[in-house]
C-alpha atoms as a PDB file:
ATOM      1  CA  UNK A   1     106.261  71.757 159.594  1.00  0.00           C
ATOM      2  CA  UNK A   2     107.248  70.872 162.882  1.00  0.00           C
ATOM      3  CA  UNK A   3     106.973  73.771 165.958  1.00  0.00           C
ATOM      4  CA  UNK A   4     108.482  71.295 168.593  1.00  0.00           C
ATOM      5  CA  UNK A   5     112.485  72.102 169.186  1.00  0.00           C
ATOM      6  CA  UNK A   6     113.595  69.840 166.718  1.00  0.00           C
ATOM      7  CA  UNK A   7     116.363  70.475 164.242  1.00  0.00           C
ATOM      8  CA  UNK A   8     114.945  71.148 160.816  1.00  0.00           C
ATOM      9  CA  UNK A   9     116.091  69.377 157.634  1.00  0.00           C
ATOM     10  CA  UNK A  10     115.880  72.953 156.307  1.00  0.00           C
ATOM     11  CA  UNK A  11     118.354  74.274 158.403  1.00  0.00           C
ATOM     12  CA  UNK A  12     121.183  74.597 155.909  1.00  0.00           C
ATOM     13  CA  UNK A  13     124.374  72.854 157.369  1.00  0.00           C
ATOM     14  CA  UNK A  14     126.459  74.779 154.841  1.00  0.00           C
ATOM     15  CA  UNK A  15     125.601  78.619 155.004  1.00  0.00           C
ATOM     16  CA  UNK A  16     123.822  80.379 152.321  1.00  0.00           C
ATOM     17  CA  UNK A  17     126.998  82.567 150.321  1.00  0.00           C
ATOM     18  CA  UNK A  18     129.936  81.080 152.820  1.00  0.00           C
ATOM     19  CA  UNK A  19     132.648  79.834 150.194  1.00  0.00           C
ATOM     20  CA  UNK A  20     132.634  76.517 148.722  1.00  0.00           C
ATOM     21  CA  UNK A  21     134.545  74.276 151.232  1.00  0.00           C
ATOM     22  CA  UNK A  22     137.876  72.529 150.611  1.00  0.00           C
ATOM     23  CA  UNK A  23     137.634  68.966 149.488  1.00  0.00           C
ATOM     24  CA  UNK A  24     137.834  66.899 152.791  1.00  0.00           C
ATOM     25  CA  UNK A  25     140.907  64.667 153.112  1.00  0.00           C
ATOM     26  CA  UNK A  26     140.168  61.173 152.368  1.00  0.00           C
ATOM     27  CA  UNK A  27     138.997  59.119 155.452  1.00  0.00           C
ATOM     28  CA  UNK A  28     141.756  56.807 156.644  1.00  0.00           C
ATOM     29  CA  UNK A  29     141.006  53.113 156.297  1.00  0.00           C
ATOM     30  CA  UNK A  30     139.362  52.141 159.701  1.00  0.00           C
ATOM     31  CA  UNK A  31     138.094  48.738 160.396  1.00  0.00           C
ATOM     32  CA  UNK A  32     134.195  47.955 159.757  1.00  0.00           C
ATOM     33  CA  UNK A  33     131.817  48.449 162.730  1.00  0.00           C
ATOM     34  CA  UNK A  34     131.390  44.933 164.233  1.00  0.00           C
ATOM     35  CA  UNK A  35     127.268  44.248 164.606  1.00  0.00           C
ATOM     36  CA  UNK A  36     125.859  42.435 167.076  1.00  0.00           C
ATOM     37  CA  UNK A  37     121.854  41.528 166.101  1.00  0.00           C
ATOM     38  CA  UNK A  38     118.991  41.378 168.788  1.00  0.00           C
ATOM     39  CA  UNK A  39     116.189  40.482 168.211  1.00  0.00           C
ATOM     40  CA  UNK A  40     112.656  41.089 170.175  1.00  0.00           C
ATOM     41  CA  UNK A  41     112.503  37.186 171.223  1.00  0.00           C
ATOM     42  CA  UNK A  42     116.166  37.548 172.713  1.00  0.00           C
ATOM     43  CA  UNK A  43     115.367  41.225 175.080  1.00  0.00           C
ATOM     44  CA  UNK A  44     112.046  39.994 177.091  1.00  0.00           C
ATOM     45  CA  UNK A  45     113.881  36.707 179.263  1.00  0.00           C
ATOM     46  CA  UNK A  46     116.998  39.311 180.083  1.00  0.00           C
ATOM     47  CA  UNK A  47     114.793  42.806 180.567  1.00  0.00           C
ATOM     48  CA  UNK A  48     114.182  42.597 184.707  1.00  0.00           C
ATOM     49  CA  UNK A  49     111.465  44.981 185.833  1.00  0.00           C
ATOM     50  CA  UNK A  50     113.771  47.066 187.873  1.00  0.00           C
ATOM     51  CA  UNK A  51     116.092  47.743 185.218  1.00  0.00           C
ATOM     52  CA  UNK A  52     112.937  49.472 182.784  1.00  0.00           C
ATOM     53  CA  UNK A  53     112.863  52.135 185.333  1.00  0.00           C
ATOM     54  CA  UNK A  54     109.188  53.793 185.181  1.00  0.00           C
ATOM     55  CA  UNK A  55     107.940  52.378 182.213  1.00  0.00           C
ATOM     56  CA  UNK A  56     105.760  54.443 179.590  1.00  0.00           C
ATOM     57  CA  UNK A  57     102.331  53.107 179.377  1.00  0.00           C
ATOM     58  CA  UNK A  58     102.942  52.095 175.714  1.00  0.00           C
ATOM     59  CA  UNK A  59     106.626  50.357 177.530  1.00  0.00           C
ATOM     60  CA  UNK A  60     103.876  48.303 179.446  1.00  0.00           C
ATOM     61  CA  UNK A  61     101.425  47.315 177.336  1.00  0.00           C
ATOM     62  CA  UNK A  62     104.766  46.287 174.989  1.00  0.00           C
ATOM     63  CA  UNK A  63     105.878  44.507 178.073  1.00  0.00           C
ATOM     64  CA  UNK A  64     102.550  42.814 178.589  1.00  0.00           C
ATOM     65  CA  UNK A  65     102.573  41.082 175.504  1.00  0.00           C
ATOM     66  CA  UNK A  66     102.314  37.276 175.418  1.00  0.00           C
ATOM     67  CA  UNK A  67     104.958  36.706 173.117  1.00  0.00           C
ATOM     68  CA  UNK A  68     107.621  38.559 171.002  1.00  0.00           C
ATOM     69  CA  UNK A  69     105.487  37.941 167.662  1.00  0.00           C
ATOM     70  CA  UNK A  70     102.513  39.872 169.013  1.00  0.00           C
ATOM     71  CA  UNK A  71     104.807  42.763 170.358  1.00  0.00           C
ATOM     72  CA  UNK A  72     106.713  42.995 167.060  1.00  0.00           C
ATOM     73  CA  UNK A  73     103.100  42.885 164.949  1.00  0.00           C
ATOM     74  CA  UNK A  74     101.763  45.896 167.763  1.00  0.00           C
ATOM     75  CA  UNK A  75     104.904  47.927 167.193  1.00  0.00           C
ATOM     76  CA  UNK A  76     104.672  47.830 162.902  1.00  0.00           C
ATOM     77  CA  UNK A  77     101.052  48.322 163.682  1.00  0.00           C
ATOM     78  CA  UNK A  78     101.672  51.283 165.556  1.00  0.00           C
ATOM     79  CA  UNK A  79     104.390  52.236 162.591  1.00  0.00           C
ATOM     80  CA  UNK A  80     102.339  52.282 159.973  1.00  0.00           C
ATOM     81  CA  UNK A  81      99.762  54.260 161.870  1.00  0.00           C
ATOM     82  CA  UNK A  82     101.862  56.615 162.397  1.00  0.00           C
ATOM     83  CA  UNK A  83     102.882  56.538 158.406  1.00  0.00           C
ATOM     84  CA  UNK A  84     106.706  54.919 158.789  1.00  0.00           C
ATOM     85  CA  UNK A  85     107.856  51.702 157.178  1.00  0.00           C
ATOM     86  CA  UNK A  86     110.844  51.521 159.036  1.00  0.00           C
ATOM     87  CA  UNK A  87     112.241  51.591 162.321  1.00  0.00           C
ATOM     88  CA  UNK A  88     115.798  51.029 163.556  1.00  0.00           C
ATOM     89  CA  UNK A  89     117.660  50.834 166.813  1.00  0.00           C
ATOM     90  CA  UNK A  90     121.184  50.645 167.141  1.00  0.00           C
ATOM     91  CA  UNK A  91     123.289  50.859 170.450  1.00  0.00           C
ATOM     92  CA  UNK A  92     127.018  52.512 169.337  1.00  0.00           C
ATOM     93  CA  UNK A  93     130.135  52.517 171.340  1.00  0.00           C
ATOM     94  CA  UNK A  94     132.620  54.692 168.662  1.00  0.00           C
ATOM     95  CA  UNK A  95     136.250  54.925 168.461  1.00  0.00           C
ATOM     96  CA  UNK A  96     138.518  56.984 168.907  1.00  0.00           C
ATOM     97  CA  UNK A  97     137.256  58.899 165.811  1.00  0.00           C
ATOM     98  CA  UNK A  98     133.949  59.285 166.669  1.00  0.00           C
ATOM     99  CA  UNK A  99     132.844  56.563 164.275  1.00  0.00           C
ATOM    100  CA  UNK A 100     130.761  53.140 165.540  1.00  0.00           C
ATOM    101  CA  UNK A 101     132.938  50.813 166.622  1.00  0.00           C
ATOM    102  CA  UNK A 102     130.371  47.957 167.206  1.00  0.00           C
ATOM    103  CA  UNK A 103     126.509  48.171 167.503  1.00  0.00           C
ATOM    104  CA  UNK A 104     124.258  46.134 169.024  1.00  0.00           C
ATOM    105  CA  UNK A 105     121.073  46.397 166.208  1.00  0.00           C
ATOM    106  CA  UNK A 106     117.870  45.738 166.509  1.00  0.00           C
ATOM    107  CA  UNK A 107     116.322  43.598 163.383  1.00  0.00           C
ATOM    108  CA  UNK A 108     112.811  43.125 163.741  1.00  0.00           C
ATOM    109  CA  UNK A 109     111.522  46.298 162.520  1.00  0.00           C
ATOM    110  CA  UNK A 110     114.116  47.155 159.917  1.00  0.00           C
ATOM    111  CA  UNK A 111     112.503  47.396 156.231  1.00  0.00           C
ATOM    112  CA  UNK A 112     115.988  46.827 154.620  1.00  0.00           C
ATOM    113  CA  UNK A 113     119.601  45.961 155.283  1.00  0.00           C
ATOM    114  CA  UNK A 114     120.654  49.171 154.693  1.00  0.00           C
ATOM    115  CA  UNK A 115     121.259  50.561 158.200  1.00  0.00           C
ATOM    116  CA  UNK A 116     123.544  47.281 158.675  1.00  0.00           C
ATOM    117  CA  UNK A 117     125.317  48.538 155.333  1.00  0.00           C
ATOM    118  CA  UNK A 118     125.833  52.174 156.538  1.00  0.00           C
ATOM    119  CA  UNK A 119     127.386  51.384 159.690  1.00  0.00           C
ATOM    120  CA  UNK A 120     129.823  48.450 158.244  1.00  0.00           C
ATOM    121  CA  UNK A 121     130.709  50.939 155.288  1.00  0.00           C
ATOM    122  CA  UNK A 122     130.695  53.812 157.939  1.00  0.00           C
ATOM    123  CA  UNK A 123     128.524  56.347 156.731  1.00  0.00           C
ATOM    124  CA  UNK A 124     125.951  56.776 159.319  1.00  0.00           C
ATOM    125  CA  UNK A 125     127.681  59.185 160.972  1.00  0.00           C
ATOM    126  CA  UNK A 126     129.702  60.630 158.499  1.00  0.00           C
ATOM    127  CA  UNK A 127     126.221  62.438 157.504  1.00  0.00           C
ATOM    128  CA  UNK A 128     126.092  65.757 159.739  1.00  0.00           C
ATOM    129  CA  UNK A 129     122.636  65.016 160.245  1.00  0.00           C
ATOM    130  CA  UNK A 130     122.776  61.826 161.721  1.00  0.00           C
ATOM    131  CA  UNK A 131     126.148  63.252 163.523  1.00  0.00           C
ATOM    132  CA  UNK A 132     124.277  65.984 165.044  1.00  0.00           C
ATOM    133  CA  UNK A 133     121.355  63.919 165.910  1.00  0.00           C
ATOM    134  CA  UNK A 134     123.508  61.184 167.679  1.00  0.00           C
ATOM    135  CA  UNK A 135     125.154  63.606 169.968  1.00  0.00           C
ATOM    136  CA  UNK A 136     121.798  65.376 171.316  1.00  0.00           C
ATOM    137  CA  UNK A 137     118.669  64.565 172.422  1.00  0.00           C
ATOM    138  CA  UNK A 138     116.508  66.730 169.890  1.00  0.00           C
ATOM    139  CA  UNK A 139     114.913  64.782 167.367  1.00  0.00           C
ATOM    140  CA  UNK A 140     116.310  65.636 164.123  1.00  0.00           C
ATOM    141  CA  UNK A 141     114.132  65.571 161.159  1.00  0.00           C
ATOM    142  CA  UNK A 142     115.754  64.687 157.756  1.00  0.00           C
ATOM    143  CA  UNK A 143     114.717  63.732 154.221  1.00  0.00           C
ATOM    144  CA  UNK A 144     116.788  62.521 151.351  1.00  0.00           C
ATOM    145  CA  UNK A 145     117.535  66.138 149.817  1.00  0.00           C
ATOM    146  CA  UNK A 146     119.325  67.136 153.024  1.00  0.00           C
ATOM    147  CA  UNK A 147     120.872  63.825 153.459  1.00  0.00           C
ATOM    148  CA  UNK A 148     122.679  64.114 150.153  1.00  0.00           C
ATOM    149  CA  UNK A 149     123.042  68.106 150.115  1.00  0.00           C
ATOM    150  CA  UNK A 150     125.014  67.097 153.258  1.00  0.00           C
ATOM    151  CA  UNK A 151     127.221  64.496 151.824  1.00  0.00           C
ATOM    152  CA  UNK A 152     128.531  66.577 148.943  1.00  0.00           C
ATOM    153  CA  UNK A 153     131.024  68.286 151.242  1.00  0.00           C
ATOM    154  CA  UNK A 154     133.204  65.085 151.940  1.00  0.00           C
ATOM    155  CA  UNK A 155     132.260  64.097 147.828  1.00  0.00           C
ATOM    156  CA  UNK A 156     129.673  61.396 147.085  1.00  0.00           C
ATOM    157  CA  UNK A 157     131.316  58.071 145.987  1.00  0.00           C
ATOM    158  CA  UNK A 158     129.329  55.234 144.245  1.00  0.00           C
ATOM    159  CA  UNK A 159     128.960  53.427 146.864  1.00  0.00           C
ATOM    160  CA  UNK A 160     127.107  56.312 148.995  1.00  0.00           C
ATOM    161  CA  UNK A 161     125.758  56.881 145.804  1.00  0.00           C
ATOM    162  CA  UNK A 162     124.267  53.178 145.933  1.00  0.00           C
ATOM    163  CA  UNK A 163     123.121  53.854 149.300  1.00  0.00           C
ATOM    164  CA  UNK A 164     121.018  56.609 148.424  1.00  0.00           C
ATOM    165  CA  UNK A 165     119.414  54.797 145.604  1.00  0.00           C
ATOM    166  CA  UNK A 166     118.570  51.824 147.914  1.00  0.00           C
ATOM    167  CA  UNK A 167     116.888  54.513 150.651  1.00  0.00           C
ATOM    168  CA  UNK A 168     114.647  55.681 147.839  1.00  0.00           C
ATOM    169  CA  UNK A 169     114.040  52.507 146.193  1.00  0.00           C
ATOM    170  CA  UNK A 170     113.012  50.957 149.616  1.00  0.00           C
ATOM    171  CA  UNK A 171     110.708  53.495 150.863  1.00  0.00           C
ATOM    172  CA  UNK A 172     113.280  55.883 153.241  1.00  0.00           C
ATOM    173  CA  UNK A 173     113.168  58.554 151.863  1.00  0.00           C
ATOM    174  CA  UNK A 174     112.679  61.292 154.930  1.00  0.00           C
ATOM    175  CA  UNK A 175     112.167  60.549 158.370  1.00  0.00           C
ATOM    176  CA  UNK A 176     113.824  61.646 161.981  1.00  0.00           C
ATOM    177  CA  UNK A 177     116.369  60.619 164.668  1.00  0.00           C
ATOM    178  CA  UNK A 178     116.954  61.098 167.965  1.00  0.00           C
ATOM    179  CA  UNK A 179     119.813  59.210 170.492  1.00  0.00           C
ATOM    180  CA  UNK A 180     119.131  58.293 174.165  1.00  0.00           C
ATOM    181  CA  UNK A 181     121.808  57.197 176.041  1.00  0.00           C
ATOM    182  CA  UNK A 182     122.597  53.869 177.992  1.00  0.00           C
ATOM    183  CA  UNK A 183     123.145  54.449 181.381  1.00  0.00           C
ATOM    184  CA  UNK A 184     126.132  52.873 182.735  1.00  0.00           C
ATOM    185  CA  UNK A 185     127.601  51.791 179.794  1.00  0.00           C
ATOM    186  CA  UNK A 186     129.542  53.370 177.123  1.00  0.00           C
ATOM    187  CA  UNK A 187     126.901  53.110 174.295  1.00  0.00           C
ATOM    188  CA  UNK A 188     124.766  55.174 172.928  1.00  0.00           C
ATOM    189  CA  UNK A 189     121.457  54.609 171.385  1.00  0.00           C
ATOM    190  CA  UNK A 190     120.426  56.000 167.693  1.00  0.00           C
ATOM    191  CA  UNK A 191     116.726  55.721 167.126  1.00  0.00           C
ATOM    192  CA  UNK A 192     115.490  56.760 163.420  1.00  0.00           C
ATOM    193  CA  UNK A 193     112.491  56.334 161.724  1.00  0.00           C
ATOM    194  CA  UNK A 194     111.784  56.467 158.287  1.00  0.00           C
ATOM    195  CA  UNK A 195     108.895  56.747 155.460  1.00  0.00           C
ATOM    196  CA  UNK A 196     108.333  56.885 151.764  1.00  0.00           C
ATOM    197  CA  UNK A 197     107.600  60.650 150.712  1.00  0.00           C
ATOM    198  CA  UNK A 198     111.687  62.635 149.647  1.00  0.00           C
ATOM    199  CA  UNK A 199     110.036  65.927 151.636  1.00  0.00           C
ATOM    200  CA  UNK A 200     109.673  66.159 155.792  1.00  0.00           C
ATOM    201  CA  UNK A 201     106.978  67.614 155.417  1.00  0.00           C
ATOM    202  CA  UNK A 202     104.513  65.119 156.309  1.00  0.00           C
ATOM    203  CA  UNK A 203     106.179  64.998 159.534  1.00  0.00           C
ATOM    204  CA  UNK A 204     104.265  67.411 161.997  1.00  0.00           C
ATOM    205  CA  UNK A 205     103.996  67.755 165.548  1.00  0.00           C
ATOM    206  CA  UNK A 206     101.800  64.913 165.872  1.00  0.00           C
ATOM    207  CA  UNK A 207     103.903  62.546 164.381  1.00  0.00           C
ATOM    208  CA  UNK A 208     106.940  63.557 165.960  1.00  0.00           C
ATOM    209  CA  UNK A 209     105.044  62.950 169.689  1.00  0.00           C
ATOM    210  CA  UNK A 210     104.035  59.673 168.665  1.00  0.00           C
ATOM    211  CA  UNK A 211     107.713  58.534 167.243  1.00  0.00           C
ATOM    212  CA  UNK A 212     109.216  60.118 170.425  1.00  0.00           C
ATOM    213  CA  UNK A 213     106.676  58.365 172.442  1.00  0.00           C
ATOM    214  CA  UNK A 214     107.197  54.594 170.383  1.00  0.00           C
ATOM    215  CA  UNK A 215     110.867  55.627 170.252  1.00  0.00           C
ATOM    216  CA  UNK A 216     111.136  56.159 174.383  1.00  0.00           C
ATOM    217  CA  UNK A 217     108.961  52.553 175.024  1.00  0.00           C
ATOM    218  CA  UNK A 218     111.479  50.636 172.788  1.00  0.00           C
ATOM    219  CA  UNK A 219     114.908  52.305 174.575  1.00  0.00           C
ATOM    220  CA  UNK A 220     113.277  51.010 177.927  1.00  0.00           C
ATOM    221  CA  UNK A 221     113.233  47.694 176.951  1.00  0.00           C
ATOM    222  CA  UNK A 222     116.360  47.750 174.869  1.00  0.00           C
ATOM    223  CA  UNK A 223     118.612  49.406 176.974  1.00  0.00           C
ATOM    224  CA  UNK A 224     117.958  47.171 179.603  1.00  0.00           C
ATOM    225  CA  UNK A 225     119.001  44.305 177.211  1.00  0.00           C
ATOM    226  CA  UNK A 226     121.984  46.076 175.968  1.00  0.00           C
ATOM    227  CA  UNK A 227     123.273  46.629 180.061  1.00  0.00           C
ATOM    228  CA  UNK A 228     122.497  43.091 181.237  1.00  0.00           C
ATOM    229  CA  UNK A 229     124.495  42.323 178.139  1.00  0.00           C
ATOM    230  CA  UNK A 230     127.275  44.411 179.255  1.00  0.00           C
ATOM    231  CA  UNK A 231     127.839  42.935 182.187  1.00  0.00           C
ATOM    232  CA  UNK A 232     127.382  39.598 181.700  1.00  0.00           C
ATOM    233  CA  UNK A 233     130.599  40.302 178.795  1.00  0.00           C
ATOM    234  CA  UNK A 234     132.444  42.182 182.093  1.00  0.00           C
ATOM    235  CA  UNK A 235     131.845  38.560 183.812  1.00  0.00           C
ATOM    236  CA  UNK A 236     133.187  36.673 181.054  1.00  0.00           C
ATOM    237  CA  UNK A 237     136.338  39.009 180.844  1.00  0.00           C
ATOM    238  CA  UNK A 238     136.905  38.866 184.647  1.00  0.00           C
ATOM    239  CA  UNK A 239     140.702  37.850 185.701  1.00  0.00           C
ATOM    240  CA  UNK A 240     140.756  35.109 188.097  1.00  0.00           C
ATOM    241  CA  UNK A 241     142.240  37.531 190.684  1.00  0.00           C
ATOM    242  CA  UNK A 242     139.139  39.845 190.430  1.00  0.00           C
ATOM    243  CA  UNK A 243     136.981  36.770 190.660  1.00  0.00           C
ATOM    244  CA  UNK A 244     137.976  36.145 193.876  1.00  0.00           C
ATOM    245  CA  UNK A 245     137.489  39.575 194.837  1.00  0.00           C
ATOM    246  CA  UNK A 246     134.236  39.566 193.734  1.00  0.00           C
ATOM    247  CA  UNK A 247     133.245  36.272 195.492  1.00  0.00           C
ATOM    248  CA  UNK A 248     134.634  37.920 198.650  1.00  0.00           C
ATOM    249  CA  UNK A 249     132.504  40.646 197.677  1.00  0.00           C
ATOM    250  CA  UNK A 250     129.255  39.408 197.489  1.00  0.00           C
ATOM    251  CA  UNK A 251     129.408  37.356 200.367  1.00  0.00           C
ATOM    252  CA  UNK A 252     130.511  40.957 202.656  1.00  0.00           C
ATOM    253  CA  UNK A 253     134.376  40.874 202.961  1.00  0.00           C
ATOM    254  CA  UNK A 254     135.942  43.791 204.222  1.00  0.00           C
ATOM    255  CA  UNK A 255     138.548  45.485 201.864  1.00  0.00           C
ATOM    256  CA  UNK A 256     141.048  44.337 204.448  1.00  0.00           C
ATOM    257  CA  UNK A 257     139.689  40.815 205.040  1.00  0.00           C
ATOM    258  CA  UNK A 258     139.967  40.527 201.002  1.00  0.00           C
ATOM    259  CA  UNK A 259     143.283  41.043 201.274  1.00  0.00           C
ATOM    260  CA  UNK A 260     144.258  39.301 204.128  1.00  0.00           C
ATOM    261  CA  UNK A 261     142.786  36.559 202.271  1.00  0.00           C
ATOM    262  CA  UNK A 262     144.263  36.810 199.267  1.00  0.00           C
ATOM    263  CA  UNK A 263     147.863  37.703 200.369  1.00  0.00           C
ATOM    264  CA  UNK A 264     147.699  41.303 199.021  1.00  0.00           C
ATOM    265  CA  UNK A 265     147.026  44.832 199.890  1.00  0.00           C
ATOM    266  CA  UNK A 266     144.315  46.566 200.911  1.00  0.00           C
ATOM    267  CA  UNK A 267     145.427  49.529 198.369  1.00  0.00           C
ATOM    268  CA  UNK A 268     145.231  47.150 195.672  1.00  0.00           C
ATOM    269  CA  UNK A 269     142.198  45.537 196.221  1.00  0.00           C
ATOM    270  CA  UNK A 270     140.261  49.089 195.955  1.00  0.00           C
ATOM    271  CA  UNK A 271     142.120  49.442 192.644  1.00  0.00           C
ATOM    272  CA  UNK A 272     140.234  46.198 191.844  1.00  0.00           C
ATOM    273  CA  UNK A 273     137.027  46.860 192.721  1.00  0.00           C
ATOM    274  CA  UNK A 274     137.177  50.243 191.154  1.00  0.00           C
ATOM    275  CA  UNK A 275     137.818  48.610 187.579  1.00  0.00           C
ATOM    276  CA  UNK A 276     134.811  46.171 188.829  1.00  0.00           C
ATOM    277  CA  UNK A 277     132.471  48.819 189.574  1.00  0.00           C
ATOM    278  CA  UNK A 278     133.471  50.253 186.113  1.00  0.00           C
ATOM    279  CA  UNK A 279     132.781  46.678 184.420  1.00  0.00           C
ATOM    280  CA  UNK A 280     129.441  45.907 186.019  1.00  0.00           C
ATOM    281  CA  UNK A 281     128.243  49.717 185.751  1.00  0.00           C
ATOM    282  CA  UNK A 282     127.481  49.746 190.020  1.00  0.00           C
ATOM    283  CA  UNK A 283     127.158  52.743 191.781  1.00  0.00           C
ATOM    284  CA  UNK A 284     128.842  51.890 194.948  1.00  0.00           C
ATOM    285  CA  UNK A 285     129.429  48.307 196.698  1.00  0.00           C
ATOM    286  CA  UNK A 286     125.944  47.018 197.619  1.00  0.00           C
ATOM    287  CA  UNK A 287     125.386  47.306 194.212  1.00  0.00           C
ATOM    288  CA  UNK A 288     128.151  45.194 192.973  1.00  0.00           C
ATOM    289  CA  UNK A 289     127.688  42.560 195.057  1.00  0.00           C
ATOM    290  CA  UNK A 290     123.774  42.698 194.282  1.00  0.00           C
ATOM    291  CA  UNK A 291     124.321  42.348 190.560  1.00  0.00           C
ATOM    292  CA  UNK A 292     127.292  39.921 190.506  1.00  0.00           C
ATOM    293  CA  UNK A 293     124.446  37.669 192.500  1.00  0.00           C
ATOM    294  CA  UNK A 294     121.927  37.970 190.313  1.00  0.00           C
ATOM    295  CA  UNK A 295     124.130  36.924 187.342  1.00  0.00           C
ATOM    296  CA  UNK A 296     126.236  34.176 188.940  1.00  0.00           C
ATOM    297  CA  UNK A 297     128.750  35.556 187.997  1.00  0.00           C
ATOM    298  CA  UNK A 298     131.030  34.395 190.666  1.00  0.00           C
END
């Protein structure tokens, strides 16, 4: 078994001789996690080369490819080397209970719909694994023993029960996770991989480097999607006041000539390009202006 830092599917959520908990209170009805699908063909014309940052060299040679069918056949290649049949990515912004609230998902390397089905029944993170693995860093290695062992403390309904059938009956039976997040936005990427054998065994040092290092090369590319994304839907839900501002922005307005301009205060205009700022996820001024350019967005 692993020696990295990881968290162990052997480390017992439930301690050994603690009293057998309460039955949880039933979950309140909350509405289903609304997906968004990407796919590889849609990330490559929106990923700039200044938003990958410093790029893996496995980020490159992704990046190099000539076309989104031979990146997708290099990446299951590099899967199945590594001895997973799966692979899913899924940006989450939750709600106010800490469940996903929409997802942008990844499709291309997913071996089943069932990581679609546990987010729009909301069970992905009602597993303490996957809870614990979403809000850290440390890759969290889990097989279908611990998954369910989990589970029983909130009670295991059919269709969880389903769920767990369809992981083993499609070949996901252990695997690890790890989350990255998405820099100026409020999202949060989950990255898990999965194979066929129900023990983690299998799942040494070497292969967690290797699904850390695949893992990292995919977020560099996706995350830059999922923030170009972002803001283009912050241009799109602009108010024709902050338009204007904007506009006034990017061609080098002064706060006061804005709103001199516009027949308003200077006070109010900062409140306006705060809440821009916040929408296009810019640092300070320059940057607005620099990425409201590039997108046309005014």
């Amino acid at each position: 078994m692993s020696t990295l830092d990881v968290v162990e599917a052997s480390e017992d959520l439930q301690r050994t001789g603690a009293p057998s908990p309460q039955p949880a209170p039933k979950l309140k009805p909350r509405a289903p996690c609304e997906i968004r699908y990407i796919d590889e063909m849609d990330v490559a014309p929106l990923v700039r080369a200044d938003e990958t940052g410093d790029a893996t060299f496995l980020a490159a040679e992704l990046g190099a490819a000539r076309t989104a069918d031979e990146r997708i056949r290099m990446i299951r290649g590099i899967l199945n080397i590594i001895g997973f049949s799966g692979l899913g990515y899924a940006a989450l912004k939750l709600d106010a209970q800490k469940q996903p609230e929409y997802a942008y998902l990844l499709r291309d390397y997913l071996a089943s719909d069932l990581l679609p089905q546990s987010l729009e029944g909301g069970y992905l993170l009602r597993d303490p694994h996957m809870k614990r693995a979403f809000e850290s860093s440390r890759p969290h290695v889990w097989d279908m023993r611990s998954l369910v062992n989990a589970s029983r403390k909130d009670g295991i309904d059919p269709p969880l029960r389903h769920f767990f059938d369809g992981m083993r009956e499609n070949g996901l039976s252990s695997g690890l996770a790890f989350s990255l997040p998405i820099a100026r936005t409020p999202l949060r990427a989950l990255i898990l991989f999965a194979g066929p054998p129900e023990h983690c065994e299998w799942i040494t040092d070497s292969v967690i480097a290797q699904a850390l290092g695949l893992g990292l090369s995919l977020h560099q590319r996706c995350a830059a999607y999922v923030q170009a994304i972002c803001r283009q839907d912050a241009a799109n839900s602009l108010s024709q006041l902050q338009q204007r501002i904007l506009g006034a922005v990017v061609v080098g307005m002064s706060d006061k000539a804005i709103a001199a301009r516009l027949g308003t205060t200077v006070h109010n205009v900062d409140y306006h390009l705060r809440q821009l700022r916040e929408k296009f996820g810019a640092r300070n001024r320059s940057q607005l202006a620099y990425l409201a350019g590039k997108m046309q967005a005014v």
